[in-house]
PDB file of N, CA and C in Angstrom:
ATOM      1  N   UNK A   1       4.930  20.092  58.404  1.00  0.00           N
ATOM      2  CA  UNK A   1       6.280  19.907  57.905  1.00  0.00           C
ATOM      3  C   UNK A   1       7.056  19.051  58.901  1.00  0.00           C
ATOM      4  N   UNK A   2       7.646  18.189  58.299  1.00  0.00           N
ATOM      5  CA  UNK A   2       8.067  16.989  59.449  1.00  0.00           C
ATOM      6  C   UNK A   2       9.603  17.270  58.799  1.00  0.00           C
ATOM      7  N   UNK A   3      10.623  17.713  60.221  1.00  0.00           N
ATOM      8  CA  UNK A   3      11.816  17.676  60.152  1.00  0.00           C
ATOM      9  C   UNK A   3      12.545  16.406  60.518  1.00  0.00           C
ATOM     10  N   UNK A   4      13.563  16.226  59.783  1.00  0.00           N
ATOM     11  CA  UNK A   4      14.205  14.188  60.605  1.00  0.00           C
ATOM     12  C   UNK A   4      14.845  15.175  61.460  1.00  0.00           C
ATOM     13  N   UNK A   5      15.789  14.171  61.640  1.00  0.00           N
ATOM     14  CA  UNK A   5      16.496  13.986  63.252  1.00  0.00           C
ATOM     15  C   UNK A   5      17.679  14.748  62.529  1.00  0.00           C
ATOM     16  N   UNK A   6      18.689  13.766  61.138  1.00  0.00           N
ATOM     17  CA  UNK A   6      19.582  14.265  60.606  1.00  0.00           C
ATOM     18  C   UNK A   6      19.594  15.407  60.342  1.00  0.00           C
ATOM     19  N   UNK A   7      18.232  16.242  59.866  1.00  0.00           N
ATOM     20  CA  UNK A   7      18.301  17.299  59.460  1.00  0.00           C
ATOM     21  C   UNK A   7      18.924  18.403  60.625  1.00  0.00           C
ATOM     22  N   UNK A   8      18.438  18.364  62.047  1.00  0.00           N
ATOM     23  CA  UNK A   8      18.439  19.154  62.896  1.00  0.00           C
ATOM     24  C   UNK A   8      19.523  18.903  63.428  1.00  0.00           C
ATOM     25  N   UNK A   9      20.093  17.825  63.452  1.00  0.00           N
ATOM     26  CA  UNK A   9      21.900  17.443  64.057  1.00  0.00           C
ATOM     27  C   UNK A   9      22.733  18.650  62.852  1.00  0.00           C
ATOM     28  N   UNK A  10      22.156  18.283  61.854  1.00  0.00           N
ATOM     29  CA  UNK A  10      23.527  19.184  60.984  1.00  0.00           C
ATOM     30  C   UNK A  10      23.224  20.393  61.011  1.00  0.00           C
ATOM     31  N   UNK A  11      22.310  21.392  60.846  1.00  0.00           N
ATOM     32  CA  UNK A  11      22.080  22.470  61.494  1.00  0.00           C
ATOM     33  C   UNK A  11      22.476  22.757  62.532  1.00  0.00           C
ATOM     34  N   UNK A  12      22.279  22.362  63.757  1.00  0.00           N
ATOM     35  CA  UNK A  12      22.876  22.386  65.106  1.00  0.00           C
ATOM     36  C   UNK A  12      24.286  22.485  65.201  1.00  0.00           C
ATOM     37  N   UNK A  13      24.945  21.560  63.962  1.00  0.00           N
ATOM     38  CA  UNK A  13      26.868  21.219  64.249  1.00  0.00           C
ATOM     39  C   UNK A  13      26.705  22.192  63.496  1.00  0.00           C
ATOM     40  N   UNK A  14      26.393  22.723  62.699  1.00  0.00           N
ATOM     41  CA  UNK A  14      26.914  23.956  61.883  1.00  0.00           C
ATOM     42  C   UNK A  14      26.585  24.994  62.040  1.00  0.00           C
ATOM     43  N   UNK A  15      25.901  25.131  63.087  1.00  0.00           N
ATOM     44  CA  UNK A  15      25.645  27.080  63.445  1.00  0.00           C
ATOM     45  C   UNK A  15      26.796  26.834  65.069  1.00  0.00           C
ATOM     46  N   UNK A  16      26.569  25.426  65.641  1.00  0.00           N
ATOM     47  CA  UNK A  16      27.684  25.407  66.721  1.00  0.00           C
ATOM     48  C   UNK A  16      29.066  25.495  66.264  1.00  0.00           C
ATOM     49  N   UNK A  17      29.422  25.261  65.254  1.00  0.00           N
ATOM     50  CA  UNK A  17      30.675  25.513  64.332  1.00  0.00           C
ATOM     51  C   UNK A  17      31.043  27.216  64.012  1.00  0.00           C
ATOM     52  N   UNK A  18      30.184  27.336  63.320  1.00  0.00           N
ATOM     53  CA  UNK A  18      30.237  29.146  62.940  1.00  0.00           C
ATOM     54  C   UNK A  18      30.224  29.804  64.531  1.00  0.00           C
ATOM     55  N   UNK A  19      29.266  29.788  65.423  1.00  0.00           N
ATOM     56  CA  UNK A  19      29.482  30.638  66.667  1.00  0.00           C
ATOM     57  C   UNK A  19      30.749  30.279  67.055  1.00  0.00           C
ATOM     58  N   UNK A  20      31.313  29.302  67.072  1.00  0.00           N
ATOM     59  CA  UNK A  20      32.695  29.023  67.932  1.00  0.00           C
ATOM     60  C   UNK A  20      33.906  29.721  67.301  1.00  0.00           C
ATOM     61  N   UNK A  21      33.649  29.149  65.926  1.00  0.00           N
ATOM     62  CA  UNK A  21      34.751  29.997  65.060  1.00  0.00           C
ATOM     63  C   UNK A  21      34.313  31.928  65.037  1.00  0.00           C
ATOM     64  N   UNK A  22      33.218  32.409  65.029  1.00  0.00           N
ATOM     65  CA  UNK A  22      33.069  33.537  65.149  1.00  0.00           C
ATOM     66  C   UNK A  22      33.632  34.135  66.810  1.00  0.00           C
ATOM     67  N   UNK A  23      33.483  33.291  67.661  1.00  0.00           N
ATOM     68  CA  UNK A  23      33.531  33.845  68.869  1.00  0.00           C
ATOM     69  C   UNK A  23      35.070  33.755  69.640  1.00  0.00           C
ATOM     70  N   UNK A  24      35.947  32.569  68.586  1.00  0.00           N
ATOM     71  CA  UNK A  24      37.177  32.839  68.565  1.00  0.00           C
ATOM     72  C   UNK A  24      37.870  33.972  67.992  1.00  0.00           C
ATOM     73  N   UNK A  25      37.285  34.517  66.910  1.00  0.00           N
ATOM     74  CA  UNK A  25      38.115  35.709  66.152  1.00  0.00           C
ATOM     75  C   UNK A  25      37.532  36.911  66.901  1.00  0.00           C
ATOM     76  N   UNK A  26      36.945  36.753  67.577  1.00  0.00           N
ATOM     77  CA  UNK A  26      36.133  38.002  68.398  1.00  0.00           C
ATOM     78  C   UNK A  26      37.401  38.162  69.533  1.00  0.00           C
ATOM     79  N   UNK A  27      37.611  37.509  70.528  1.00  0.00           N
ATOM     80  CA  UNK A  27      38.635  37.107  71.214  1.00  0.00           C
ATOM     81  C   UNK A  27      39.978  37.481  70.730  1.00  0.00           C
ATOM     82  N   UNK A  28      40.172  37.083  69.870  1.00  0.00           N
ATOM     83  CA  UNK A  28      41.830  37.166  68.998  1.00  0.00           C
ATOM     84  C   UNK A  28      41.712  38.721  68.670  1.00  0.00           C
ATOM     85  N   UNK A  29      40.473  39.077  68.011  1.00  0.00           N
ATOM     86  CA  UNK A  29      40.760  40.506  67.718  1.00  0.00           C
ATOM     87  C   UNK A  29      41.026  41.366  69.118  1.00  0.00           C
ATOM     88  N   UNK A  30      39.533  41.030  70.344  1.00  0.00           N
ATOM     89  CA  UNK A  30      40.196  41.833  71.488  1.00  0.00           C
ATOM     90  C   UNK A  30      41.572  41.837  71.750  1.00  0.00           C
ATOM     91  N   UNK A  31      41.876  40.797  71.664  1.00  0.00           N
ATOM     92  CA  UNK A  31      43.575  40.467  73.036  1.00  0.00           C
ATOM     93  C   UNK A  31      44.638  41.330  71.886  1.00  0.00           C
ATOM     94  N   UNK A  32      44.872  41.119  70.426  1.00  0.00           N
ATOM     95  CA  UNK A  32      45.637  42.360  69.565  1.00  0.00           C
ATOM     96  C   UNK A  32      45.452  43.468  69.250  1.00  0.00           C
ATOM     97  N   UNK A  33      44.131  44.024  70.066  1.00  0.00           N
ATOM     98  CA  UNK A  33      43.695  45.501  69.699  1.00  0.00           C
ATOM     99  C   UNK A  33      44.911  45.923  70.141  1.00  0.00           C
ATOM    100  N   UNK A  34      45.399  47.333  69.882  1.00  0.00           N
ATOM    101  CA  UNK A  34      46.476  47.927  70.153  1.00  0.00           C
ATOM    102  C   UNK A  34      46.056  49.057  71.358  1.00  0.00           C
ATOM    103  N   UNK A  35      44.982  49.192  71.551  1.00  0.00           N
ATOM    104  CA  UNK A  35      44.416  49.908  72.655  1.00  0.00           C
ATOM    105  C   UNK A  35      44.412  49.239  73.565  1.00  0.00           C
ATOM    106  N   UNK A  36      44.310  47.973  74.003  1.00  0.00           N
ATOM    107  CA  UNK A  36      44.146  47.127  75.396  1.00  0.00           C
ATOM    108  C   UNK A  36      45.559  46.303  75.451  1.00  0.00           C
ATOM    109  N   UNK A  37      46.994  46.856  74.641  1.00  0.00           N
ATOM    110  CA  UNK A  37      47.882  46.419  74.798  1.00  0.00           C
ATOM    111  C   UNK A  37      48.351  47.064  76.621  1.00  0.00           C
ATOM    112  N   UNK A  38      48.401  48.211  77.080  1.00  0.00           N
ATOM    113  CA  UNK A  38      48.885  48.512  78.173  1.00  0.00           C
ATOM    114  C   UNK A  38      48.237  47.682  79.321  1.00  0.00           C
ATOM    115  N   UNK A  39      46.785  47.720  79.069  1.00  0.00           N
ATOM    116  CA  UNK A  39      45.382  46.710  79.705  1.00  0.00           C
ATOM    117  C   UNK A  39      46.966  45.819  80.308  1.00  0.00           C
ATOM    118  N   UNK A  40      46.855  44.195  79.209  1.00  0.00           N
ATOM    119  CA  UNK A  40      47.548  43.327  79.593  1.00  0.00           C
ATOM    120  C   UNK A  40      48.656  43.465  79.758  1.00  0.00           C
ATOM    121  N   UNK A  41      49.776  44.571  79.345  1.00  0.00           N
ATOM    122  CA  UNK A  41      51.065  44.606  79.831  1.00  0.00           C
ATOM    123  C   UNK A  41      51.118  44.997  81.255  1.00  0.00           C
ATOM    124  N   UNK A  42      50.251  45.384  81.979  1.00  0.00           N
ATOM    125  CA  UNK A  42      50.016  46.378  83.330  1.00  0.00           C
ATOM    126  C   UNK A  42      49.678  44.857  84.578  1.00  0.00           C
ATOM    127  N   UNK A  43      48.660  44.379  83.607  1.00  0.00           N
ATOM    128  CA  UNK A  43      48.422  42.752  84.379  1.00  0.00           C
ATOM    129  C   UNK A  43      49.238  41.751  84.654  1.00  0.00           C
ATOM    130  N   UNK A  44      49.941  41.814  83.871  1.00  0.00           N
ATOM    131  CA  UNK A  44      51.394  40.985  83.728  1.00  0.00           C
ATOM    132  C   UNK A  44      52.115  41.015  84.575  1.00  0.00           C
ATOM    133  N   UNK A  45      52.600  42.650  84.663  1.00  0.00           N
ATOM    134  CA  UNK A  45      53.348  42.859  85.799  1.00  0.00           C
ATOM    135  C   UNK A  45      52.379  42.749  87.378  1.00  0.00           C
ATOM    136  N   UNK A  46      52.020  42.984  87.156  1.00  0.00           N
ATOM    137  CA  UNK A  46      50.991  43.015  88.882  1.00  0.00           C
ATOM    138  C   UNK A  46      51.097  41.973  88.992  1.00  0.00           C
ATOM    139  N   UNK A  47      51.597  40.660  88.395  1.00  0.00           N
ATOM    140  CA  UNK A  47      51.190  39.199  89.068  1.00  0.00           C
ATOM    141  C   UNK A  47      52.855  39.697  89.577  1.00  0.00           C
ATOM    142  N   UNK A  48      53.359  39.636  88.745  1.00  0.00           N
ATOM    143  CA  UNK A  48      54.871  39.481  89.039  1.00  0.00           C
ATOM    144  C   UNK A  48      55.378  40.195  90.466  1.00  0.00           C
ATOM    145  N   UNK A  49      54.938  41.366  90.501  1.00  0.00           N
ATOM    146  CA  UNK A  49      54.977  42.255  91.648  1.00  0.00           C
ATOM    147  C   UNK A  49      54.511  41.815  93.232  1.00  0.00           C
ATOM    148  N   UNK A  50      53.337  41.316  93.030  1.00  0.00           N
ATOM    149  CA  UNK A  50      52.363  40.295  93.740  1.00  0.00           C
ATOM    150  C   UNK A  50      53.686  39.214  94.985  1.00  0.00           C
ATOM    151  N   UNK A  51      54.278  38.665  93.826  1.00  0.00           N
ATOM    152  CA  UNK A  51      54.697  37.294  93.971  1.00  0.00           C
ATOM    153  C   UNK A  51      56.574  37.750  94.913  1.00  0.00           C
ATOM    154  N   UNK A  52      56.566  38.750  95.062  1.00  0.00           N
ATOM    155  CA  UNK A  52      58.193  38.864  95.198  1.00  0.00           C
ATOM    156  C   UNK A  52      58.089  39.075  96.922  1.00  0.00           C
ATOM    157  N   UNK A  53      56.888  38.516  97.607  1.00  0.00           N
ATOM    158  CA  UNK A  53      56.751  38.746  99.041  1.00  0.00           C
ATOM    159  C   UNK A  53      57.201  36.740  99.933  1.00  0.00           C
ATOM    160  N   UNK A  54      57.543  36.769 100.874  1.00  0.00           N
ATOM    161  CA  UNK A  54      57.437  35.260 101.251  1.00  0.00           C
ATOM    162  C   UNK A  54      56.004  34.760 101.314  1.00  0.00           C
ATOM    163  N   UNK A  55      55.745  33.921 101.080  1.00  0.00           N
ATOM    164  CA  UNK A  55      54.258  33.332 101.942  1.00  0.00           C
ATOM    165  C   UNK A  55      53.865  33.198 103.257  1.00  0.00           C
ATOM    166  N   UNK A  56      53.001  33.937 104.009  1.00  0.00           N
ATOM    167  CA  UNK A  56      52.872  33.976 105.510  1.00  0.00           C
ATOM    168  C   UNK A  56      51.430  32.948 105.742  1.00  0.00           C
TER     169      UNK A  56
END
């Protein structure tokens, strides 16, 4: 079975298409879970907290 070239480029852009778009909504769902809201509200502040010293 002899595959072309075209054949395996568009396969390739289109499963690299679906993982990206799948692995974006994967992402989007973590960061709005409502359980890992304190997670990043807690991080937030620690930079802020961090930062209120002079630089030595």
């Amino acid at each position: 079975m002899s595959v072309s070239h075209e054949t395996l480029t568009w396969i390739s852009k289109s499963f690299g298409l679906f993982y990206l778009v799948g692995l974006s909504v994967i992402v989007v769902v973590y960061a709005y879970y409502p359980k890992n809201k304190k997670r990043f509200t807690e991080a937030a502040i620690s930079i802020i907290k961090d930062e209120d010293k002079p630089c030595q």
